[in-house]
N, C-alpha and C. Protein backbone atom coordinates (compact mmCIF):
# COMPACT_ATOMS: atom_id res chain seq x y z
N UNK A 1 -17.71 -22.51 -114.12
CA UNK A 1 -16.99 -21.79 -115.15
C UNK A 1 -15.50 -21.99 -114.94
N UNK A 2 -14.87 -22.37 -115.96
CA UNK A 2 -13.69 -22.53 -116.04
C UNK A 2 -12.41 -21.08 -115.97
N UNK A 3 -11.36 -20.82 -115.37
CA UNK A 3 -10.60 -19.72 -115.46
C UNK A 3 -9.77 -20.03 -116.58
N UNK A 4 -9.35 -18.33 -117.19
CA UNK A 4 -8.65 -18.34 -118.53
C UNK A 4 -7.67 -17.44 -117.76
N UNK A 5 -6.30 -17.48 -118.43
CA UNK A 5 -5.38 -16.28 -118.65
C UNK A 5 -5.04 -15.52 -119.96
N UNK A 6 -5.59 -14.11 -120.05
CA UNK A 6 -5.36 -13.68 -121.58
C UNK A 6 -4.35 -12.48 -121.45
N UNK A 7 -2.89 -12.69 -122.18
CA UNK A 7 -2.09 -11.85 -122.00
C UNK A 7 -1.88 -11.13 -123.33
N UNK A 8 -2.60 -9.52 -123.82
CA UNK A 8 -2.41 -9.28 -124.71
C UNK A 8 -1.17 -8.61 -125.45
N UNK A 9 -1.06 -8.30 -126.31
CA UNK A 9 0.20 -7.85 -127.09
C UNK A 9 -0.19 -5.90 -126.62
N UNK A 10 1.33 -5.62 -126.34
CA UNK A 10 1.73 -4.51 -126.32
C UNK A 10 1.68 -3.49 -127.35
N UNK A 11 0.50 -3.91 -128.82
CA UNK A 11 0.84 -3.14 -129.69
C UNK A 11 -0.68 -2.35 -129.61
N UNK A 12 -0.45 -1.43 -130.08
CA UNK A 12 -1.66 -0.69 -130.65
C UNK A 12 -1.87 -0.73 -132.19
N UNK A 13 -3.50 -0.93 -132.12
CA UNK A 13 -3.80 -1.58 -133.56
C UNK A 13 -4.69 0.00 -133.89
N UNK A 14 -4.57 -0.12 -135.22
CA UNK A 14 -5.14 1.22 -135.82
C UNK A 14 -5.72 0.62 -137.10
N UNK A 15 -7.36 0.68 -137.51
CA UNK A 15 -7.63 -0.17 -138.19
C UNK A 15 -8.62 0.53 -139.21
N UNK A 16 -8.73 0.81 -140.44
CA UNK A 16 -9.66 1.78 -140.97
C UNK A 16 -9.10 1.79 -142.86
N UNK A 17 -10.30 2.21 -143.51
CA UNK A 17 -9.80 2.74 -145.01
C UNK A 17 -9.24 4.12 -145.13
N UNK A 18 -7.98 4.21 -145.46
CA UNK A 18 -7.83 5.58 -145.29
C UNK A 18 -6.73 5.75 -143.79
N UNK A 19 -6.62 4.80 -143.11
CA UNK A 19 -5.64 4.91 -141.94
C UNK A 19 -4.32 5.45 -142.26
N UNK A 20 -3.59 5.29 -143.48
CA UNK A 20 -2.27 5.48 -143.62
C UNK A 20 -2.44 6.61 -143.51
N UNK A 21 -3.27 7.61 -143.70
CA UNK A 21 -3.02 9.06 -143.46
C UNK A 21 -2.61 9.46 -141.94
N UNK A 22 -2.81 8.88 -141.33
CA UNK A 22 -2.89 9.15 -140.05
C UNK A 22 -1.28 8.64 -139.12
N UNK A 23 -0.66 7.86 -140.22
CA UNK A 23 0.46 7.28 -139.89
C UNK A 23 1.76 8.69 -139.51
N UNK A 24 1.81 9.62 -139.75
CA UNK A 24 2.06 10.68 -139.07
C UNK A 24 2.09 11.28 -138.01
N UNK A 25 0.68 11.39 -136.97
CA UNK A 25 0.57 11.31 -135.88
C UNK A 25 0.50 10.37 -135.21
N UNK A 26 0.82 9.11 -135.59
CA UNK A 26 1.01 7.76 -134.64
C UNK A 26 2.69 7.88 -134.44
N UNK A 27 3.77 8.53 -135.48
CA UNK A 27 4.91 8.60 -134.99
C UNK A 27 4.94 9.70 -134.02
N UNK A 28 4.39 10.53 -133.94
CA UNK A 28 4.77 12.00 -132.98
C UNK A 28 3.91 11.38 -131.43
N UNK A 29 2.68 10.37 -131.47
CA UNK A 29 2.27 9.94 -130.39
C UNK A 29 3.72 8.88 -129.80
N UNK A 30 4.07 8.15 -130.55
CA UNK A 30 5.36 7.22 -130.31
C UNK A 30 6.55 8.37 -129.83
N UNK A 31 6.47 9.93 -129.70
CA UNK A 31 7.81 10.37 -129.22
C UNK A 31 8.60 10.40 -130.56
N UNK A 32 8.54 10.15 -131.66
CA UNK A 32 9.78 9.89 -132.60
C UNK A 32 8.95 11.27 -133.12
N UNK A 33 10.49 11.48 -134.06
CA UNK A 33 10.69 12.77 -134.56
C UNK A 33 10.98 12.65 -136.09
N UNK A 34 11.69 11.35 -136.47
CA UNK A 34 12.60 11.48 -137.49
C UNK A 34 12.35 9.38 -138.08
N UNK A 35 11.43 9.51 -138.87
CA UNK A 35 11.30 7.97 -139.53
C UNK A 35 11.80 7.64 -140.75
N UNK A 36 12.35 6.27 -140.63
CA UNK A 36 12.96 5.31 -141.89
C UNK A 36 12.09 4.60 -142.06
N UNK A 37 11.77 4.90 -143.35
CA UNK A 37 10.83 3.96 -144.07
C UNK A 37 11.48 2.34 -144.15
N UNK A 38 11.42 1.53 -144.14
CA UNK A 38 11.48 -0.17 -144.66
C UNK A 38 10.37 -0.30 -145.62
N UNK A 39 11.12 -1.35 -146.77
CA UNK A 39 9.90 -1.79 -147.79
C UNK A 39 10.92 -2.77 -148.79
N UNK A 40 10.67 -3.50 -149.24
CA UNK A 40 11.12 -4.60 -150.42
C UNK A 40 11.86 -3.18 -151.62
N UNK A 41 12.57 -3.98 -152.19
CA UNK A 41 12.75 -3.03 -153.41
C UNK A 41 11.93 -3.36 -154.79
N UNK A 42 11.04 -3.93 -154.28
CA UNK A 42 9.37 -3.96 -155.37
C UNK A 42 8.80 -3.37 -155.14
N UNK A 43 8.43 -2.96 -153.66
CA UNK A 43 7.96 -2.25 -152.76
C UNK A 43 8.38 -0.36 -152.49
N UNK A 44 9.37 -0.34 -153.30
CA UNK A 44 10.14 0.95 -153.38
C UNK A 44 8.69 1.90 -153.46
N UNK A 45 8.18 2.08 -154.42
CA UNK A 45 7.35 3.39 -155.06
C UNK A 45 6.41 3.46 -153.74
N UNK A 46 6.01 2.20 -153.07
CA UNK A 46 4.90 2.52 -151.65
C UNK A 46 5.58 3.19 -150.80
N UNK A 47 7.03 2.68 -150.36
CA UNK A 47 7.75 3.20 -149.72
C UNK A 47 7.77 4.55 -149.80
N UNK A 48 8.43 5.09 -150.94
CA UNK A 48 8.25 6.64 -150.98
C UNK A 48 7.29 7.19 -150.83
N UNK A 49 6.04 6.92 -151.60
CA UNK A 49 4.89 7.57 -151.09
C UNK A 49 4.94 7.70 -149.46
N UNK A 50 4.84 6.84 -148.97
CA UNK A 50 4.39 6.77 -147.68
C UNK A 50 5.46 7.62 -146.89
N UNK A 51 7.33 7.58 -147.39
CA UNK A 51 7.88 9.03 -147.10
C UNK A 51 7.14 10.37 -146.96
N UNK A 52 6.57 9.75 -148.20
CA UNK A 52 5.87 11.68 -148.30
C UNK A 52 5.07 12.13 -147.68
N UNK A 53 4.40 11.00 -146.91
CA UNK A 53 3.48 11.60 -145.83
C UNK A 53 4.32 12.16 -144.87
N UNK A 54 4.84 12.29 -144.38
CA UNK A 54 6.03 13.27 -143.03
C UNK A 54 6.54 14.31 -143.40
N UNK A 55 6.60 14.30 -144.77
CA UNK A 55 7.68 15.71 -144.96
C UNK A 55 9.17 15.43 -144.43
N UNK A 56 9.41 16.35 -143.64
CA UNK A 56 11.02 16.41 -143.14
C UNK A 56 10.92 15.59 -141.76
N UNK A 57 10.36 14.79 -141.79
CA UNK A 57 10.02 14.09 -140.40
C UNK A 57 10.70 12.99 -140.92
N UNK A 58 10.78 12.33 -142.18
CA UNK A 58 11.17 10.96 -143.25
C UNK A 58 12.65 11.51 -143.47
N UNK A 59 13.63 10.07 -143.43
CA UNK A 59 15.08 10.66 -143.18
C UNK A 59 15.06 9.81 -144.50
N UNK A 60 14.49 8.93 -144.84
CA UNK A 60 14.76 8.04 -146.04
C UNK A 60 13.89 7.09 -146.21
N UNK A 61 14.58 5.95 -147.10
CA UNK A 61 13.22 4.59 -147.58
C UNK A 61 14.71 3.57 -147.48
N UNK A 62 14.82 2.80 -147.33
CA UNK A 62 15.89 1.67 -146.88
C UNK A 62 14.39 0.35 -147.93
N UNK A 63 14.91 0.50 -149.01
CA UNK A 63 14.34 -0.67 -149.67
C UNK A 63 14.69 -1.91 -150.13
N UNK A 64 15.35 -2.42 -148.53
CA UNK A 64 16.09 -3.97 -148.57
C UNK A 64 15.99 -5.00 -148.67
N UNK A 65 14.36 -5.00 -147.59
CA UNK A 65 13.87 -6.29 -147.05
C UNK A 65 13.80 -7.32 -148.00
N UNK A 66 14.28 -8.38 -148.16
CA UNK A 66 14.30 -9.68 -148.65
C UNK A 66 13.70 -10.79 -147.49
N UNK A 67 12.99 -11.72 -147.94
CA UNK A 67 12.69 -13.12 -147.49
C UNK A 67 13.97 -13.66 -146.53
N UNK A 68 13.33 -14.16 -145.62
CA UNK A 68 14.05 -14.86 -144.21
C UNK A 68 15.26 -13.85 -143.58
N UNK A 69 15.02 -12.69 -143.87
CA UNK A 69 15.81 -11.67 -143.19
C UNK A 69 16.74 -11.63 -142.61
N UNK A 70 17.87 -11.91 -143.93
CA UNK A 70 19.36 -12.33 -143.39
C UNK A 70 20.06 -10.95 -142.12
N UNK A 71 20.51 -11.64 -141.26
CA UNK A 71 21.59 -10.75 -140.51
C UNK A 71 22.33 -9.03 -140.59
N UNK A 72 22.70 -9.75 -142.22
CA UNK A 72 23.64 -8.37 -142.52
C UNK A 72 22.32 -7.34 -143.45
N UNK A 73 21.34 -7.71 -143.73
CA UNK A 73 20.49 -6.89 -143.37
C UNK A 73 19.68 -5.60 -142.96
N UNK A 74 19.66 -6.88 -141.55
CA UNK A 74 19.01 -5.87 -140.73
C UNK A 74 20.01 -5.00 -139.91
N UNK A 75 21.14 -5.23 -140.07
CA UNK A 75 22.27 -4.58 -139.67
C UNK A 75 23.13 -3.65 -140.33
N UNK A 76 22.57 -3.66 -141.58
CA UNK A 76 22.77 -2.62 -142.31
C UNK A 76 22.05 -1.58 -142.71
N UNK A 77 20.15 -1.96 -142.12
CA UNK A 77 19.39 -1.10 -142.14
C UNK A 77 19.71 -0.14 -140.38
N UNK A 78 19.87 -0.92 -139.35
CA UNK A 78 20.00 -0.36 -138.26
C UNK A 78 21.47 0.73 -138.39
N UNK A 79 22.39 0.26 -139.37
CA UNK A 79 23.74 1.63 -139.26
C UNK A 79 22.89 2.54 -140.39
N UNK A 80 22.40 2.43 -141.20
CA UNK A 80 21.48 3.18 -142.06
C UNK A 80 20.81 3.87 -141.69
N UNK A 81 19.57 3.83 -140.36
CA UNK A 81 19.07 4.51 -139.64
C UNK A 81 20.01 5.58 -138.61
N UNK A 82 20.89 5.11 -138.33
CA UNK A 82 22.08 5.63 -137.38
C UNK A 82 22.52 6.78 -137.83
N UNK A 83 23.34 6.43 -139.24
CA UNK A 83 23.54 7.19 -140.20
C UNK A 83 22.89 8.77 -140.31
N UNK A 84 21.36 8.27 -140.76
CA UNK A 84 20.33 9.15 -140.94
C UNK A 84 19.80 10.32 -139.81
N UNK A 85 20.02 9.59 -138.49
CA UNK A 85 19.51 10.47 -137.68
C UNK A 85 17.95 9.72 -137.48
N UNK A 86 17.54 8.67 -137.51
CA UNK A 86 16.16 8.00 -137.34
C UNK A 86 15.85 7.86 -135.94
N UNK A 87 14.72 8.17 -135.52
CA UNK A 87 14.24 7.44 -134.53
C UNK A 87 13.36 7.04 -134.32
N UNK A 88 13.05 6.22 -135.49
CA UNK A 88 11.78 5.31 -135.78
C UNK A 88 11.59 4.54 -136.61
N UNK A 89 11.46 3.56 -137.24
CA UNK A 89 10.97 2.60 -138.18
C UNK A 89 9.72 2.45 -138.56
N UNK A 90 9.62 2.23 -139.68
CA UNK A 90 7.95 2.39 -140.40
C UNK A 90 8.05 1.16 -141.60
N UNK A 91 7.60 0.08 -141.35
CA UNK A 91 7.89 -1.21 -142.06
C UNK A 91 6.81 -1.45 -142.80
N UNK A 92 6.77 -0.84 -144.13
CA UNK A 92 5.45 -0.90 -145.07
C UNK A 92 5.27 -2.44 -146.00
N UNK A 93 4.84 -3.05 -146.48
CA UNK A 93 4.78 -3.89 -146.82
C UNK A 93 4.26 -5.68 -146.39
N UNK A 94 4.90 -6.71 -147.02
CA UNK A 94 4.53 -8.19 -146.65
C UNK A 94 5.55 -8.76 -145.18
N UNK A 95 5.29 -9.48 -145.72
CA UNK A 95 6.34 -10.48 -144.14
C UNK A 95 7.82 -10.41 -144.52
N UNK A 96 8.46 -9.95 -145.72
CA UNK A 96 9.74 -9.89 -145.58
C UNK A 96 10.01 -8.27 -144.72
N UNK A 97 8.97 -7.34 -145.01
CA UNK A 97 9.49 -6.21 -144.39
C UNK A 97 8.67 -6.03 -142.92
N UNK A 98 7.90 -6.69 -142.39
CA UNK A 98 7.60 -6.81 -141.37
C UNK A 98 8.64 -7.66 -140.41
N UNK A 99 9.38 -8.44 -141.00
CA UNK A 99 10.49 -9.25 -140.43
C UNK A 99 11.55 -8.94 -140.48
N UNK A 100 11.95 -8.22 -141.20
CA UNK A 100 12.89 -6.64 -141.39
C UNK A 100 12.54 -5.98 -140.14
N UNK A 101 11.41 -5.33 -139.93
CA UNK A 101 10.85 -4.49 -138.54
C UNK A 101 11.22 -5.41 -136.97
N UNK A 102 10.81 -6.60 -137.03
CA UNK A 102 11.30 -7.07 -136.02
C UNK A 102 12.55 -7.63 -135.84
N UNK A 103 13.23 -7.90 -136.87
CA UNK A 103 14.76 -8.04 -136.34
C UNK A 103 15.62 -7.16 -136.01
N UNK A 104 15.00 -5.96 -135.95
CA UNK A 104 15.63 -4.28 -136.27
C UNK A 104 15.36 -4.62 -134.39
N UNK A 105 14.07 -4.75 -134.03
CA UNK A 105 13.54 -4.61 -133.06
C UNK A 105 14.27 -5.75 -131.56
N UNK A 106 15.00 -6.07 -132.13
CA UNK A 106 15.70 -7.65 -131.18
C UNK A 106 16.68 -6.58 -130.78
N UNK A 107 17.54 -5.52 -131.14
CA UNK A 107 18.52 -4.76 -131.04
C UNK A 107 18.66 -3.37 -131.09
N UNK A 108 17.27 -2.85 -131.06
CA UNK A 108 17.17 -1.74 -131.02
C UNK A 108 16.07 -1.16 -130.26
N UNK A 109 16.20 0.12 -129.29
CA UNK A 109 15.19 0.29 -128.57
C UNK A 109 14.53 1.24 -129.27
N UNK A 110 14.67 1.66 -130.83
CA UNK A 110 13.32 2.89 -131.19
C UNK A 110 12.36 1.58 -132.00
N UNK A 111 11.16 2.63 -131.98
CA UNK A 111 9.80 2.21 -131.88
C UNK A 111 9.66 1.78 -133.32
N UNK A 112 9.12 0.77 -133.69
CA UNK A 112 8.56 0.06 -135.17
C UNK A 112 7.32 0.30 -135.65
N UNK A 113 6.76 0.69 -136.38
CA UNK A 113 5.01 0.79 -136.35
C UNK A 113 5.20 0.18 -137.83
N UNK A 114 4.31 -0.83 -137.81
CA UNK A 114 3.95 -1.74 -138.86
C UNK A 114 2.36 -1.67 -139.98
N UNK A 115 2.79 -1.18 -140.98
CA UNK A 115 1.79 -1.13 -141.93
C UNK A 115 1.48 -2.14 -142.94
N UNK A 116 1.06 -3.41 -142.59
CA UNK A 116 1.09 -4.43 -143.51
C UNK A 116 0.36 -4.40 -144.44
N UNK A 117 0.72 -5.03 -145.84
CA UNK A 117 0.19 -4.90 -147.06
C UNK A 117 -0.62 -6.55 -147.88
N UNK A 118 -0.11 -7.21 -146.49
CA UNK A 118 -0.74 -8.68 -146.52
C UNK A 118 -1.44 -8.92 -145.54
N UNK A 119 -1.83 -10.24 -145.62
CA UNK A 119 -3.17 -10.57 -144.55
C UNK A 119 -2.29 -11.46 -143.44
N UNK A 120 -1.27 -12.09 -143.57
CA UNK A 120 -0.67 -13.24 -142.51
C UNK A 120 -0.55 -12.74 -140.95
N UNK A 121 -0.39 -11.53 -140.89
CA UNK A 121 -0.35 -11.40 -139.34
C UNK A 121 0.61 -11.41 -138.45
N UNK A 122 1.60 -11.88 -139.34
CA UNK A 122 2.98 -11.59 -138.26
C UNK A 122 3.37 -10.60 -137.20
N UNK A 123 2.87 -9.47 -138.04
CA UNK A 123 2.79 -8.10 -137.10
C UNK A 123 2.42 -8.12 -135.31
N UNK A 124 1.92 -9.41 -135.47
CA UNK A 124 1.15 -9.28 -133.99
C UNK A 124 1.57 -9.98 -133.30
N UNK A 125 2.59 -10.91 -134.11
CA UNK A 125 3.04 -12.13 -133.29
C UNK A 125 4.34 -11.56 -132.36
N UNK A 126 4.91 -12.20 -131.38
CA UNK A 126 6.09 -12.31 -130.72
C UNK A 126 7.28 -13.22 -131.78
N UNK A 127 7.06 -13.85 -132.85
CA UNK A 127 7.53 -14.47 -133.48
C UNK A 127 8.54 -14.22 -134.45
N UNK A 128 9.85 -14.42 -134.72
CA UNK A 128 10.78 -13.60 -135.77
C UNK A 128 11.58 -14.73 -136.29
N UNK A 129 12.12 -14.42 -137.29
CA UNK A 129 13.10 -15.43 -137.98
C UNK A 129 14.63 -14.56 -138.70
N UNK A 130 15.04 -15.19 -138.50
CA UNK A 130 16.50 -14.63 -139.02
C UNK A 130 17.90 -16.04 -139.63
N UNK A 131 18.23 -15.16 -140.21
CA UNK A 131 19.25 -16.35 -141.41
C UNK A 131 20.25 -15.59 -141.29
N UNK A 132 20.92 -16.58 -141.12
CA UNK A 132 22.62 -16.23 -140.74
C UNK A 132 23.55 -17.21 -141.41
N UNK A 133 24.14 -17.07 -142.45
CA UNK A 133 24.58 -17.75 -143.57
C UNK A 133 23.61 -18.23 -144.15
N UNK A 134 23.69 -19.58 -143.96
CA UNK A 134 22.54 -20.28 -144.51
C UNK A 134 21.07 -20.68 -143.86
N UNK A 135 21.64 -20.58 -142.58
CA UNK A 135 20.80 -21.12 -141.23
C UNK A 135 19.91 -19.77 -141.17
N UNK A 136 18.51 -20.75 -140.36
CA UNK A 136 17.39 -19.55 -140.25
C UNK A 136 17.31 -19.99 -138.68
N UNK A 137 17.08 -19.01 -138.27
CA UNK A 137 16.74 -19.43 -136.88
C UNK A 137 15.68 -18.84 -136.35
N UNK A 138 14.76 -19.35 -135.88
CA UNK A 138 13.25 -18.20 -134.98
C UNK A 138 13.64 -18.35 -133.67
N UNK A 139 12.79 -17.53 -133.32
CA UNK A 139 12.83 -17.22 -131.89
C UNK A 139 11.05 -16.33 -131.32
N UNK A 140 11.42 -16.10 -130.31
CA UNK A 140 10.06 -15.40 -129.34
C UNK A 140 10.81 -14.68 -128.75
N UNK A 141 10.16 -13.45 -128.74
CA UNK A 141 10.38 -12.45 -127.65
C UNK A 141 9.45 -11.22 -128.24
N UNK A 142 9.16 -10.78 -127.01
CA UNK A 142 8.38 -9.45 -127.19
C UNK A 142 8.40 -8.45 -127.58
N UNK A 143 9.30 -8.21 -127.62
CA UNK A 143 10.97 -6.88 -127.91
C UNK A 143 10.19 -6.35 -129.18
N UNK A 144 10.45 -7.86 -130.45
CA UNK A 144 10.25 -7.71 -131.25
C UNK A 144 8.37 -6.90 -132.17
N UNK A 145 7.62 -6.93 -130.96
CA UNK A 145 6.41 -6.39 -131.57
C UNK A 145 6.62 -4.72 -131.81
N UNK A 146 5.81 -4.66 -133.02
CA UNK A 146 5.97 -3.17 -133.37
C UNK A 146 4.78 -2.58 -132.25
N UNK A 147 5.23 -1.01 -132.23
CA UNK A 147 4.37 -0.63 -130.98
C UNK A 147 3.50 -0.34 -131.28
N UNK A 148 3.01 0.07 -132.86
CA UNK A 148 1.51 0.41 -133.47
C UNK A 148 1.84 0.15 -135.00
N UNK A 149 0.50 -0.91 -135.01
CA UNK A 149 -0.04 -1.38 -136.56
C UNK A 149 -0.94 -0.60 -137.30
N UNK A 150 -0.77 -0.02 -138.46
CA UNK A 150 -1.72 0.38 -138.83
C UNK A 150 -2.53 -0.89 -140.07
N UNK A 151 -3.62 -0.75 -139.89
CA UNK A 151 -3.92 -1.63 -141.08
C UNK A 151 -5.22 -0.39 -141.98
N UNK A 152 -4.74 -0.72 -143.56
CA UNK A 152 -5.17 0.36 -144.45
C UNK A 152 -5.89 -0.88 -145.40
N UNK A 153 -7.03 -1.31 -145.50
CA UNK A 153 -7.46 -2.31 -146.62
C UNK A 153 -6.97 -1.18 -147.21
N UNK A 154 -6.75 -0.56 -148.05
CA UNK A 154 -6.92 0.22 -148.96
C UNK A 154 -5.47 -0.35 -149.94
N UNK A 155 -4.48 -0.59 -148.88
CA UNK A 155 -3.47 -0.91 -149.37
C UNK A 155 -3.34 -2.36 -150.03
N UNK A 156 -4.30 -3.60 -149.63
CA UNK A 156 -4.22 -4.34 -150.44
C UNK A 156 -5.12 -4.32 -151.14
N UNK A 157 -5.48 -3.62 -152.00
CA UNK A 157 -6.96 -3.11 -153.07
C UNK A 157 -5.99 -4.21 -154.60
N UNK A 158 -4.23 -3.38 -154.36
CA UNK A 158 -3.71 -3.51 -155.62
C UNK A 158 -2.79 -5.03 -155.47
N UNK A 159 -3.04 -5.83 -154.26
CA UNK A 159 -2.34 -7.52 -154.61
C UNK A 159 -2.70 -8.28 -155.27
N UNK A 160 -2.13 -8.83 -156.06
CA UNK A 160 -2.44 -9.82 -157.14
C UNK A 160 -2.67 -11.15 -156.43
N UNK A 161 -3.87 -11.13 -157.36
CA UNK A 161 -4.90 -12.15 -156.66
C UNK A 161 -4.19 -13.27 -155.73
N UNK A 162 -3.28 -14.28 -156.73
CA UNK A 162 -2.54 -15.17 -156.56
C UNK A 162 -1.26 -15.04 -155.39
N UNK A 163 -1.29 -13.72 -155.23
CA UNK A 163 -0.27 -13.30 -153.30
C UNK A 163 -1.59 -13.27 -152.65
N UNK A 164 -2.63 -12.68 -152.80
CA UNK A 164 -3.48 -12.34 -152.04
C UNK A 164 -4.02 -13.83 -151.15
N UNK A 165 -4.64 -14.41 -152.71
CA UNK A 165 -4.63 -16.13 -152.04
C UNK A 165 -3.73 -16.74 -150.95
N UNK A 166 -2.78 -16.84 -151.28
CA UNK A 166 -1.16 -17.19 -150.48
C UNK A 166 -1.24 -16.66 -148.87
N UNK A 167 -1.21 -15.30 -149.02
CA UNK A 167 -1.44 -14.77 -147.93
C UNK A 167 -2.56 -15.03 -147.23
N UNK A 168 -3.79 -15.12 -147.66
CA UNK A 168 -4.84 -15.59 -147.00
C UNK A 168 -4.61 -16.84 -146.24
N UNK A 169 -4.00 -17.70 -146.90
CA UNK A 169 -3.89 -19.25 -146.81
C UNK A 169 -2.99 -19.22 -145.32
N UNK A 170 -1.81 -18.22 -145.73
CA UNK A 170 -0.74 -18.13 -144.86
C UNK A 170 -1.24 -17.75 -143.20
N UNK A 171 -2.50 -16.70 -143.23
CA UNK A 171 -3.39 -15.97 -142.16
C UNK A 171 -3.50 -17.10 -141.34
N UNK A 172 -4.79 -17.98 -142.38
CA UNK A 172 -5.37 -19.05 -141.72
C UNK A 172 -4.14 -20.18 -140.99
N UNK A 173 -3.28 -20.55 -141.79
CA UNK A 173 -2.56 -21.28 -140.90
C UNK A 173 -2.06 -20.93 -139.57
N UNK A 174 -1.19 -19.33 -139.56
CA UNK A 174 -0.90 -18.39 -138.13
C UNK A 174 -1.58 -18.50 -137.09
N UNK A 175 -3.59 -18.61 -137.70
CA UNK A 175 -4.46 -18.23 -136.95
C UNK A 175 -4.48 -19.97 -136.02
């Protein structure tokens, strides 16, 4: 028999129909008190909902995230959180706001918990990208994993077919 080394990811996965309810006590298990929503500004109306699960625990919805997750950004979501009084991130949505979550995460030590609304998987990776003028640059590091995923099929019930495809496609390649 041959020897393997398997080094897993630091995140906790939370996996179920109906999980986002529960996204409440996964911030108070994380120590945080006070969460910023992240989400696309297509993404706005999930965003808020998903505010509303906390009550006064939700300081806001920061509905920025754009594709290849320029710099000023995520640096304007991190003085945004500052601002607010946050000590937590809650990155609802596709790979622009999951990549939003981890560039937050290269420079900041509060906790990310990732609720993806696509199938690609980034969430799990060590993997991040960031654009700085024009230039994108990736990188690895660990930093960047959120500390708990929730995954809600429930939430992609409503993707249109043709993202859904995409994303699938996108899974399989990651995988």
């Amino acid at each position: 028999m041959q020897g393997f080394v398997y080094q897993s990811a630091p995140s906790r996965v939370v996996f179920g129909a109906g999980v986002l309810a529960q996204l409440p006590d996964e911030v108070v298990r994380l120590g945080a008190r006070r969460a910023l929503v992240l989400t696309t500004p297509e993404q706005r109306g999930l965003g808020e909902r998903v505010a509303s699960l906390f009550g006064e625990r939700a300081v806001g919805v920061y509905a920025q995230a754009v594709m290849h997750v320029p710099t000023e950004v995520a640096r304007a979501a991190r003085e945004e959180a500052t601002r607010l009084g946050a000590d937590c991130y809650v990155a609802v949505g596709g790979g622009s706001t999951i990549g939003l979550g981890k560039a937050i995460a290269l420079e900041s030590p509060q906790p990310i918990i990732a609720v993806p609304t696509t199938y690609a998987g980034s969430e799990v990776t060590p993997i991040y990208g960031l654009t700085e003028g024009r230039l994108k640059k990736t990188g690895r590091d660990t930093r960047v994993l959120p500390r708990t995923v929730l995954y809600d099929p429930e939430l992609t019930l409503t993707l249109p077919a043709d993202i859904s495809a995409a994303s699938g496609m996108n899974a399989m390649a990651h995988a």
